[in-house]
C-alpha atoms as a PDB file:
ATOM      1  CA  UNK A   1     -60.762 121.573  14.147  1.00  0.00           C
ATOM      2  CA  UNK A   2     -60.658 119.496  10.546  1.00  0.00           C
ATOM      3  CA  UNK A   3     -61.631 116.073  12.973  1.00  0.00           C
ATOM      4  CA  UNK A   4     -64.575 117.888  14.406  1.00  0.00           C
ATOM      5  CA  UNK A   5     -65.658 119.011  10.983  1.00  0.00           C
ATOM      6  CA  UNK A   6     -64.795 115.625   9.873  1.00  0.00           C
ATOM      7  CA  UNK A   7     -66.949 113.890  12.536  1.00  0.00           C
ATOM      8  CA  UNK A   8     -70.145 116.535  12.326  1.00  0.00           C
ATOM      9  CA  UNK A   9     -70.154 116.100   8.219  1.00  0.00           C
ATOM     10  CA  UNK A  10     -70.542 112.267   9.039  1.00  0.00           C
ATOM     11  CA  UNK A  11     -72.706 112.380  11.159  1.00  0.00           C
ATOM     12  CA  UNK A  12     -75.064 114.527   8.692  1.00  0.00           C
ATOM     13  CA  UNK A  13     -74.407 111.836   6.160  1.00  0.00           C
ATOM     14  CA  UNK A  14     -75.688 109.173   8.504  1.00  0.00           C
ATOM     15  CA  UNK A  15     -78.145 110.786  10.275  1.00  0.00           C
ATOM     16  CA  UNK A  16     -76.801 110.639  13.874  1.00  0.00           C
ATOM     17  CA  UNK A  17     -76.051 113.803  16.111  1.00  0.00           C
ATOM     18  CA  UNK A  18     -72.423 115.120  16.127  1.00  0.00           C
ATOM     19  CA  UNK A  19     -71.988 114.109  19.438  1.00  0.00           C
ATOM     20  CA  UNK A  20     -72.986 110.551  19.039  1.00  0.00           C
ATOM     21  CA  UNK A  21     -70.832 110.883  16.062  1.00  0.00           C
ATOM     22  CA  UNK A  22     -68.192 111.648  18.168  1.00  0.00           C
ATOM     23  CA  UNK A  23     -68.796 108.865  20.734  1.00  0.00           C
ATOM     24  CA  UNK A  24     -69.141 106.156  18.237  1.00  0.00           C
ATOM     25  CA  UNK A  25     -65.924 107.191  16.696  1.00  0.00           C
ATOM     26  CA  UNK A  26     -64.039 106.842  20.454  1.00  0.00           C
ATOM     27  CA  UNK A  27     -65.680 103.543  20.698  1.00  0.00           C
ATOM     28  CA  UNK A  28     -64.208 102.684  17.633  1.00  0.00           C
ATOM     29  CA  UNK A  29     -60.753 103.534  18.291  1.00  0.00           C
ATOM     30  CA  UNK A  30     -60.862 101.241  21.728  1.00  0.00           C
ATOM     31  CA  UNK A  31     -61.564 104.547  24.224  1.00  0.00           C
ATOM     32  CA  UNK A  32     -62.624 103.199  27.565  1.00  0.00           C
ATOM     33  CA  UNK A  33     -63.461 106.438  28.791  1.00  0.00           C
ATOM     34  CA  UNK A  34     -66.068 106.754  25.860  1.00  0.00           C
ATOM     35  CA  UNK A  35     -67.188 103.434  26.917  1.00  0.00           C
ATOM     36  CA  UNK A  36     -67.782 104.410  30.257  1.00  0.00           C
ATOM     37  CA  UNK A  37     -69.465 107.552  29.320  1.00  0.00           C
ATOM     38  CA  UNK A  38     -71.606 104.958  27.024  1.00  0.00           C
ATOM     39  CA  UNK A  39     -72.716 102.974  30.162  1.00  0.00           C
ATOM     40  CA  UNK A  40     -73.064 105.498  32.531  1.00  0.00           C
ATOM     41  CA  UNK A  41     -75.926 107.085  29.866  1.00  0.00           C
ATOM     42  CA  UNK A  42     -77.484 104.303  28.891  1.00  0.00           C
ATOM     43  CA  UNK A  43     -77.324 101.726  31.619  1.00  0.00           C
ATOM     44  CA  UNK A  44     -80.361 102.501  33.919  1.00  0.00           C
ATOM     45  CA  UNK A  45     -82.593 103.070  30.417  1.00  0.00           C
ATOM     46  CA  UNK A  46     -81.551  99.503  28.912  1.00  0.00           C
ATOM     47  CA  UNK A  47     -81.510  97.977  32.559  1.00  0.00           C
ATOM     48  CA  UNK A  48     -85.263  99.382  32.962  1.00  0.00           C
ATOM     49  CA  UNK A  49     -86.888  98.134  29.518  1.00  0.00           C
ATOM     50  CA  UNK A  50     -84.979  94.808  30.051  1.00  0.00           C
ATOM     51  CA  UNK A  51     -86.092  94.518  33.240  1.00  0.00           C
ATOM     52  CA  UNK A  52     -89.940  94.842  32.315  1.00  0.00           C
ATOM     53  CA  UNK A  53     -89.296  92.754  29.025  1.00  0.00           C
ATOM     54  CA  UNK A  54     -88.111  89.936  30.856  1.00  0.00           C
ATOM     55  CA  UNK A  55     -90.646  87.008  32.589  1.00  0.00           C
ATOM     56  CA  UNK A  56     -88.140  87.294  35.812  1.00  0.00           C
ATOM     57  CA  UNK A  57     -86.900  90.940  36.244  1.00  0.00           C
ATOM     58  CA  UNK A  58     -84.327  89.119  38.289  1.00  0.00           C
ATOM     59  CA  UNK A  59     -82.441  88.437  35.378  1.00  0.00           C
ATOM     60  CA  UNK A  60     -82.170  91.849  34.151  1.00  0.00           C
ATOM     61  CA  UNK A  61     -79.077  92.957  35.395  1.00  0.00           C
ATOM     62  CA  UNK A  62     -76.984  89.946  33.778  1.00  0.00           C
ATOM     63  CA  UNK A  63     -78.911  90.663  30.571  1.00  0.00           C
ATOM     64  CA  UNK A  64     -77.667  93.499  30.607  1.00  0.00           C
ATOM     65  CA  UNK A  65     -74.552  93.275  31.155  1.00  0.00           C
ATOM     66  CA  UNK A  66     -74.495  90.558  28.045  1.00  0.00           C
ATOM     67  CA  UNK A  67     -75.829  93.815  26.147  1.00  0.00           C
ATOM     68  CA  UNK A  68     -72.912  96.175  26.670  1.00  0.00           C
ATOM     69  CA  UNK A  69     -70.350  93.471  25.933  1.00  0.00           C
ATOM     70  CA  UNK A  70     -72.133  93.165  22.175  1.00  0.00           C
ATOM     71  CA  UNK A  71     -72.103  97.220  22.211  1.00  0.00           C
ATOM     72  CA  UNK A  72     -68.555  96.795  22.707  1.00  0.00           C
ATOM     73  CA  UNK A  73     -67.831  93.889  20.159  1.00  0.00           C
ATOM     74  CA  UNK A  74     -70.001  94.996  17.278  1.00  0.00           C
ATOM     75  CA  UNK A  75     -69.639  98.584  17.370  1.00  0.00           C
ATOM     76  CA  UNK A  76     -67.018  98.414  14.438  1.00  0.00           C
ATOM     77  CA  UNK A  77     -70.194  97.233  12.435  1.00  0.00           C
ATOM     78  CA  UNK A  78     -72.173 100.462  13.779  1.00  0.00           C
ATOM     79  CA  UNK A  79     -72.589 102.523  10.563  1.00  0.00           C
ATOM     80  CA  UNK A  80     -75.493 105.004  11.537  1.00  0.00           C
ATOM     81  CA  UNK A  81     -78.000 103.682   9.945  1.00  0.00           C
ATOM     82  CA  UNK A  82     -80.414 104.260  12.717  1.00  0.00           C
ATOM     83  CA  UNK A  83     -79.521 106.458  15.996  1.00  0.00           C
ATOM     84  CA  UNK A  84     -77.031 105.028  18.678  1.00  0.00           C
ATOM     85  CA  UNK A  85     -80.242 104.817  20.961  1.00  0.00           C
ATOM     86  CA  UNK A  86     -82.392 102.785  18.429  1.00  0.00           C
ATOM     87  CA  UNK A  87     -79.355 100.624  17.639  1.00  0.00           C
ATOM     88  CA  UNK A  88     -78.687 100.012  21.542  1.00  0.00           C
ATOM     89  CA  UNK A  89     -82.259  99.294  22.169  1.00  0.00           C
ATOM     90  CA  UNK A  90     -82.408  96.951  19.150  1.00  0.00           C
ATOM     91  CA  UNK A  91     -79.667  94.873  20.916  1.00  0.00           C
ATOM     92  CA  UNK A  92     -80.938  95.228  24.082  1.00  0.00           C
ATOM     93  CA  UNK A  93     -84.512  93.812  23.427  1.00  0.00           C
ATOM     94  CA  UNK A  94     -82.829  91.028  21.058  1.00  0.00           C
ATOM     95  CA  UNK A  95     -81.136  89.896  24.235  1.00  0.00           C
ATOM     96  CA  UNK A  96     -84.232  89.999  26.864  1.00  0.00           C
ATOM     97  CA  UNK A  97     -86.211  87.742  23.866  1.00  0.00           C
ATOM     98  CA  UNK A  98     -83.350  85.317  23.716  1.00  0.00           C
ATOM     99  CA  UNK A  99     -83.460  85.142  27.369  1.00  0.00           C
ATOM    100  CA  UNK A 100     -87.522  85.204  27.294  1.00  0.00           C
ATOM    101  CA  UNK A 101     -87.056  81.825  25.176  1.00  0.00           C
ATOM    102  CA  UNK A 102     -84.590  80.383  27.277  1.00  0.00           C
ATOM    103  CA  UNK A 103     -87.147  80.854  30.100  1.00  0.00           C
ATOM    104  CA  UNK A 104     -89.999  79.317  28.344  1.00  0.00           C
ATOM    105  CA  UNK A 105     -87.788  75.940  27.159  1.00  0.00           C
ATOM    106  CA  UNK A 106     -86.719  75.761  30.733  1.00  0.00           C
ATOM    107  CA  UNK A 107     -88.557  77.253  33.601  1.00  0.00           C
ATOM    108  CA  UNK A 108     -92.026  77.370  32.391  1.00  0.00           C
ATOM    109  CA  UNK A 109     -92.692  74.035  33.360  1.00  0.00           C
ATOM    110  CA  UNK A 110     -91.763  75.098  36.787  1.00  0.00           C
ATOM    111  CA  UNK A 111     -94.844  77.574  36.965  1.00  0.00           C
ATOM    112  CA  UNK A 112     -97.908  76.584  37.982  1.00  0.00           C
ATOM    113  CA  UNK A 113     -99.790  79.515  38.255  1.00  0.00           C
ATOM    114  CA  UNK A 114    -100.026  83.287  36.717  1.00  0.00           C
ATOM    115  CA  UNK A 115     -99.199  81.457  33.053  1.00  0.00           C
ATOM    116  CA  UNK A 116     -99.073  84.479  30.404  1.00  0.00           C
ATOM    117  CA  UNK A 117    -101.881  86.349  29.246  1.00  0.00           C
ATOM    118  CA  UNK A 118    -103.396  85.876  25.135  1.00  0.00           C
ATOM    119  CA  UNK A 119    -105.406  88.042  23.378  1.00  0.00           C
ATOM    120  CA  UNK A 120    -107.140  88.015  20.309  1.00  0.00           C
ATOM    121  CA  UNK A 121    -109.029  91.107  20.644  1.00  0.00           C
ATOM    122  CA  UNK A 122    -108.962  93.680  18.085  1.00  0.00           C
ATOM    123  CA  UNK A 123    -111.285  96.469  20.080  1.00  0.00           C
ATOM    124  CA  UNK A 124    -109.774  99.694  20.217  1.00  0.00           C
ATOM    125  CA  UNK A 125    -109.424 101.057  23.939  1.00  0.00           C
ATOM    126  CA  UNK A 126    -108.348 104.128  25.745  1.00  0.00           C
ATOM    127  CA  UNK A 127    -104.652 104.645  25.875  1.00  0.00           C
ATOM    128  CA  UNK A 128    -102.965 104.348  29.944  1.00  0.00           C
ATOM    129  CA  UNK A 129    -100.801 106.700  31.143  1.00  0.00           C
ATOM    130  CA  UNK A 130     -98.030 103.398  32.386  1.00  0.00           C
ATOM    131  CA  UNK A 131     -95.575 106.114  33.176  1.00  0.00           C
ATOM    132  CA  UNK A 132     -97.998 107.850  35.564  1.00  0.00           C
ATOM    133  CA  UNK A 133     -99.146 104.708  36.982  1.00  0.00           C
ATOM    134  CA  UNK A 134     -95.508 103.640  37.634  1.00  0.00           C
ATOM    135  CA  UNK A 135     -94.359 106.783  38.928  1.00  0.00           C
ATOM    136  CA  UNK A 136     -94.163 107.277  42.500  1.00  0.00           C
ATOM    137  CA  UNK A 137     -94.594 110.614  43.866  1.00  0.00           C
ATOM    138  CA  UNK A 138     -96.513 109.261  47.200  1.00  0.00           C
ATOM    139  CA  UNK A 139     -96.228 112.085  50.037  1.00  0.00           C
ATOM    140  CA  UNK A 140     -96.971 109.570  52.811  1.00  0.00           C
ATOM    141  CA  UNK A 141     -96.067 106.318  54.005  1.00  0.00           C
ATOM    142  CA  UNK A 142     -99.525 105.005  53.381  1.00  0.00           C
ATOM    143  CA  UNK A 143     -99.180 106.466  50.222  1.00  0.00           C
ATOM    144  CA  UNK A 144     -95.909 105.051  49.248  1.00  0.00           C
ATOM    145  CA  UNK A 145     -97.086 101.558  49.950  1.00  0.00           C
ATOM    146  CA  UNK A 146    -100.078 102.176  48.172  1.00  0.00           C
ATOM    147  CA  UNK A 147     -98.316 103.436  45.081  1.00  0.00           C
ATOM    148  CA  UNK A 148     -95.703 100.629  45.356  1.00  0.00           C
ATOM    149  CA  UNK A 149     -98.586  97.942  45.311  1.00  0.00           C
ATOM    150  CA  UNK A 150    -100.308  99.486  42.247  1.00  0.00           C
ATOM    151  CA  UNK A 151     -96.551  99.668  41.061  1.00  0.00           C
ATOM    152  CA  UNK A 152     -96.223  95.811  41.494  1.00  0.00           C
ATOM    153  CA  UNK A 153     -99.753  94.946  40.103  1.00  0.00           C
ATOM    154  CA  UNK A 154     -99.072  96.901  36.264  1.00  0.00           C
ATOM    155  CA  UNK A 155     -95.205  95.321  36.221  1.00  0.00           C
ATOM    156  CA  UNK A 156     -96.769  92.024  37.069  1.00  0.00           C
ATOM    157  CA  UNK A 157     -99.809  92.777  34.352  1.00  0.00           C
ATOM    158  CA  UNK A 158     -96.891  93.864  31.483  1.00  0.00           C
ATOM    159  CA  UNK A 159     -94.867  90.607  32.164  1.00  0.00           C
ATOM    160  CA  UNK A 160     -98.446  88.376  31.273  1.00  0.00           C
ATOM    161  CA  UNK A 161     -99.200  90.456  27.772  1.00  0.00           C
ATOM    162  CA  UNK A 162     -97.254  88.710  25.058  1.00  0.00           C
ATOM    163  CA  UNK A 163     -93.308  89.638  23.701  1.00  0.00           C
ATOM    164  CA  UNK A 164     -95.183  91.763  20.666  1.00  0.00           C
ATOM    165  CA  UNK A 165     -97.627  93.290  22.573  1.00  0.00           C
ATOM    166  CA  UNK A 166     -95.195  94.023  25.654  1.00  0.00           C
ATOM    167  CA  UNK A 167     -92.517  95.269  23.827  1.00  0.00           C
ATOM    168  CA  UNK A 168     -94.327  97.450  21.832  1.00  0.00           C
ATOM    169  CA  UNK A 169     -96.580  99.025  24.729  1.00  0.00           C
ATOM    170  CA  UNK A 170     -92.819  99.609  26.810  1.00  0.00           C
ATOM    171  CA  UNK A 171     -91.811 101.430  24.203  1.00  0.00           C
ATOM    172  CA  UNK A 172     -94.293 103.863  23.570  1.00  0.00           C
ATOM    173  CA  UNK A 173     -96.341 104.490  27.039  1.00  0.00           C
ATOM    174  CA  UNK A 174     -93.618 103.985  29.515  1.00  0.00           C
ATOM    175  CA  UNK A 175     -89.783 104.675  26.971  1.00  0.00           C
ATOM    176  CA  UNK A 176     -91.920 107.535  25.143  1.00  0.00           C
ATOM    177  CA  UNK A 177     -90.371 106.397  21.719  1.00  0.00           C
ATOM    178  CA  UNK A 178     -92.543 107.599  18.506  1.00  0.00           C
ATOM    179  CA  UNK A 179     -94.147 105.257  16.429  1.00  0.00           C
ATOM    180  CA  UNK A 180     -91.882 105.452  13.667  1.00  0.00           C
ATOM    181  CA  UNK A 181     -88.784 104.886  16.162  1.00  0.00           C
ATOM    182  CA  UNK A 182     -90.784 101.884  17.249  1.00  0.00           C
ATOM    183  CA  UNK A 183     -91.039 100.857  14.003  1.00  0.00           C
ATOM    184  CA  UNK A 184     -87.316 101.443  13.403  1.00  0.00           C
ATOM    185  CA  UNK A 185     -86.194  99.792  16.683  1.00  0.00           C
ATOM    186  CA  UNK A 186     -88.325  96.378  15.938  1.00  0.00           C
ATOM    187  CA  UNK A 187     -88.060  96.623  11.758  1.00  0.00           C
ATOM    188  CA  UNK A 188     -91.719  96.199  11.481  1.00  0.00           C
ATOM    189  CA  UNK A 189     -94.133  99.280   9.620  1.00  0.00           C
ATOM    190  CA  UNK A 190     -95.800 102.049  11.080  1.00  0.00           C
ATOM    191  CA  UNK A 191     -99.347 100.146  10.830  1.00  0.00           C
ATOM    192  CA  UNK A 192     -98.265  97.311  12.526  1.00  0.00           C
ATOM    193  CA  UNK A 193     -96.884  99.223  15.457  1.00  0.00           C
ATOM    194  CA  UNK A 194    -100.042 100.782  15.776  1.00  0.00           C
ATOM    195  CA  UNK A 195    -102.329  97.719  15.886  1.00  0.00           C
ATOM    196  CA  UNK A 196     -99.643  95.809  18.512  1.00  0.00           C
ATOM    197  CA  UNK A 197    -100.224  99.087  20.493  1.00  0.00           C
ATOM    198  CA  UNK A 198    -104.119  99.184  20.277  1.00  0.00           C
ATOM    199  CA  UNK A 199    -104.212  95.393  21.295  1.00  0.00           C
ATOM    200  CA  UNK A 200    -101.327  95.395  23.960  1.00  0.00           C
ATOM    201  CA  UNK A 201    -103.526  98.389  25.390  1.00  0.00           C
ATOM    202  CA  UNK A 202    -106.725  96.456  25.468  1.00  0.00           C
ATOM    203  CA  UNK A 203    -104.938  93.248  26.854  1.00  0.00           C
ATOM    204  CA  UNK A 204    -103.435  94.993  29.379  1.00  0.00           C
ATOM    205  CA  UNK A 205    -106.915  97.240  30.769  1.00  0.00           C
ATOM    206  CA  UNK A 206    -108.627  93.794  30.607  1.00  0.00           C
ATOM    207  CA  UNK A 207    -105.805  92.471  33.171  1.00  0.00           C
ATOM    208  CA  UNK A 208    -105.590  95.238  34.928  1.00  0.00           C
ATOM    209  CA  UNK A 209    -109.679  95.962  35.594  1.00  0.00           C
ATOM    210  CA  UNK A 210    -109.655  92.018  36.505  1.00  0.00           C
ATOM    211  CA  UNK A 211    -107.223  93.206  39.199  1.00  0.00           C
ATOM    212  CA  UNK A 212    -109.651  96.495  39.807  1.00  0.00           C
ATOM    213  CA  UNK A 213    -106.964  98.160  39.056  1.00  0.00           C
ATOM    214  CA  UNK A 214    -108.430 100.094  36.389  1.00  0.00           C
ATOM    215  CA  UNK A 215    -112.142  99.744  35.900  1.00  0.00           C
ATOM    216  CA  UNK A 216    -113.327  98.354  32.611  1.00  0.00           C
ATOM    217  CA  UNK A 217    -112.915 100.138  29.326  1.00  0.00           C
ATOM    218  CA  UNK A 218    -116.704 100.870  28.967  1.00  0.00           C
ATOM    219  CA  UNK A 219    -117.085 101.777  32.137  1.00  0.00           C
ATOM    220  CA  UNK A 220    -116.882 105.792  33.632  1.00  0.00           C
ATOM    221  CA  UNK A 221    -113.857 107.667  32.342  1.00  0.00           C
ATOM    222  CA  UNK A 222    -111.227 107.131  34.320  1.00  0.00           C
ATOM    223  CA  UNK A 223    -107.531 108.844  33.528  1.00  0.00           C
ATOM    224  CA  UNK A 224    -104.543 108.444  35.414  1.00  0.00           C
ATOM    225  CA  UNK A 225    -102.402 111.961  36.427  1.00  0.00           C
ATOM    226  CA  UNK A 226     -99.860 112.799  33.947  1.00  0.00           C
ATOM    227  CA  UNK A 227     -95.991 112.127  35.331  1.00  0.00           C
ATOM    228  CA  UNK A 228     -92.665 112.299  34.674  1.00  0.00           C
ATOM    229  CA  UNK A 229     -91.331 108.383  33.073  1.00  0.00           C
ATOM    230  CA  UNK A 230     -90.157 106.332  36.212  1.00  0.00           C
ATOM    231  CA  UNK A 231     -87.553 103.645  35.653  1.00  0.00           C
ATOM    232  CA  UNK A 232     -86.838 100.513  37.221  1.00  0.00           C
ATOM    233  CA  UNK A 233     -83.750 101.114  39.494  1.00  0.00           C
ATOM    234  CA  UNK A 234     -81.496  97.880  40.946  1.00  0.00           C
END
């Protein structure tokens, strides 16, 4: 009873939920059943925004596993200062931009078309529903493979915006995060999230209405349906 008051007191202190509390504290002490309870929650999350921050999604799944084996050497140096998800998603999208630089030294070369998308563009555009249009919910075969080709074409759009831009529109339209968690996450301020957001936004419709996938952002309103947030499975 005195641990459990112990560990919810601290966990007021340091602004973390008592169970995290808790979970961090098994860590600590070398508990590989609270490290499997770690992976099993946060595996297919980390696996999915790695997988989309990456320029080869191929590589996700050995990123990933190089995230949980820094989760499981740093966590001594976890004090709460931000949320156990913020700090895992810090680490994880530390990782998938090491790995994005590793890429460009050494297989960019090797590409000769689809080369990443710039933008200087400051225009403000209408916000996109990612998580709708990367949901499937397709009654019919038709369907499915109609879905699973728009599927292809935004994944394929989000790997051309640049890191900033990417990362930022991941987290918000397709992870759900708040702005200030963004800000948190990537240690940048609120206004800066905001204006990565309005230009990854406007990048990303001018890719995707090249691709009439979306038409234009002056054109007729056009909304996609409200879904749950799909992930990327293996």
């Amino acid at each position: 009873m005195q641990a459990g008051t112990i560990v919810g007191n601290l966990a007021s202190a340091i602004g973390i939920t008592t169970e995290d509390a808790a979970l961090v504290a098994d860590l600590k002490a070398g508990s590989e059943e609270a490290f499997a309870i770690l992976i099993a929650q946060y595996h297919q999350p980390l696996y999915s925004l790695i997988a989309r921050s990456l320029n080869d999604p191929a590589d996700a799944a050995d990123i990933t596993q190089e995230v949980f084996i820094k989760v499981f050497r740093s966590i001594r140096g976890f004090h709460g200062e931000a949320s156990l998800r913020t700090w895992l998603y810090r680490i994880a999208l530390r990782e998938a931009s090491n790995q994005r630089r590793w890429w460009s030294r050494h297989k960019k070369q090797e590409i000769t078309i689809d080369s990443p998308y710039e933008s200087d563009s400051d225009d403000e555009s209408k916000g996109l529903c990612l998580s709708a249009t990367l949901a499937d919910h397709a009654d019919s075969p038709f369907d499915h493979a109609a879905q699973a080709e728009l599927r292809e074409r935004v994944e394929a759009a989000l790997r051309q915006l640049p890191e900033a831009f990417r990362t930022v529109v991941i987290l918000r339209e397709i992870e759900g995060f708040a702005y200030e968690e963004i800000a948190e996450i990537l240690d940048i301020n609120l206004g800066t999230v905001k204006s990565r957001l309005t230009r990854g936004r406007s990048a990303l419709r001018a890719l995707l209405s090249i691709e009439s996938v979306i038409p234009p952002a002056n054109s007729a309103s056009y909304s996609l349906p409200e879904t749950s947030k799909v992930e990327v499975t293996r």
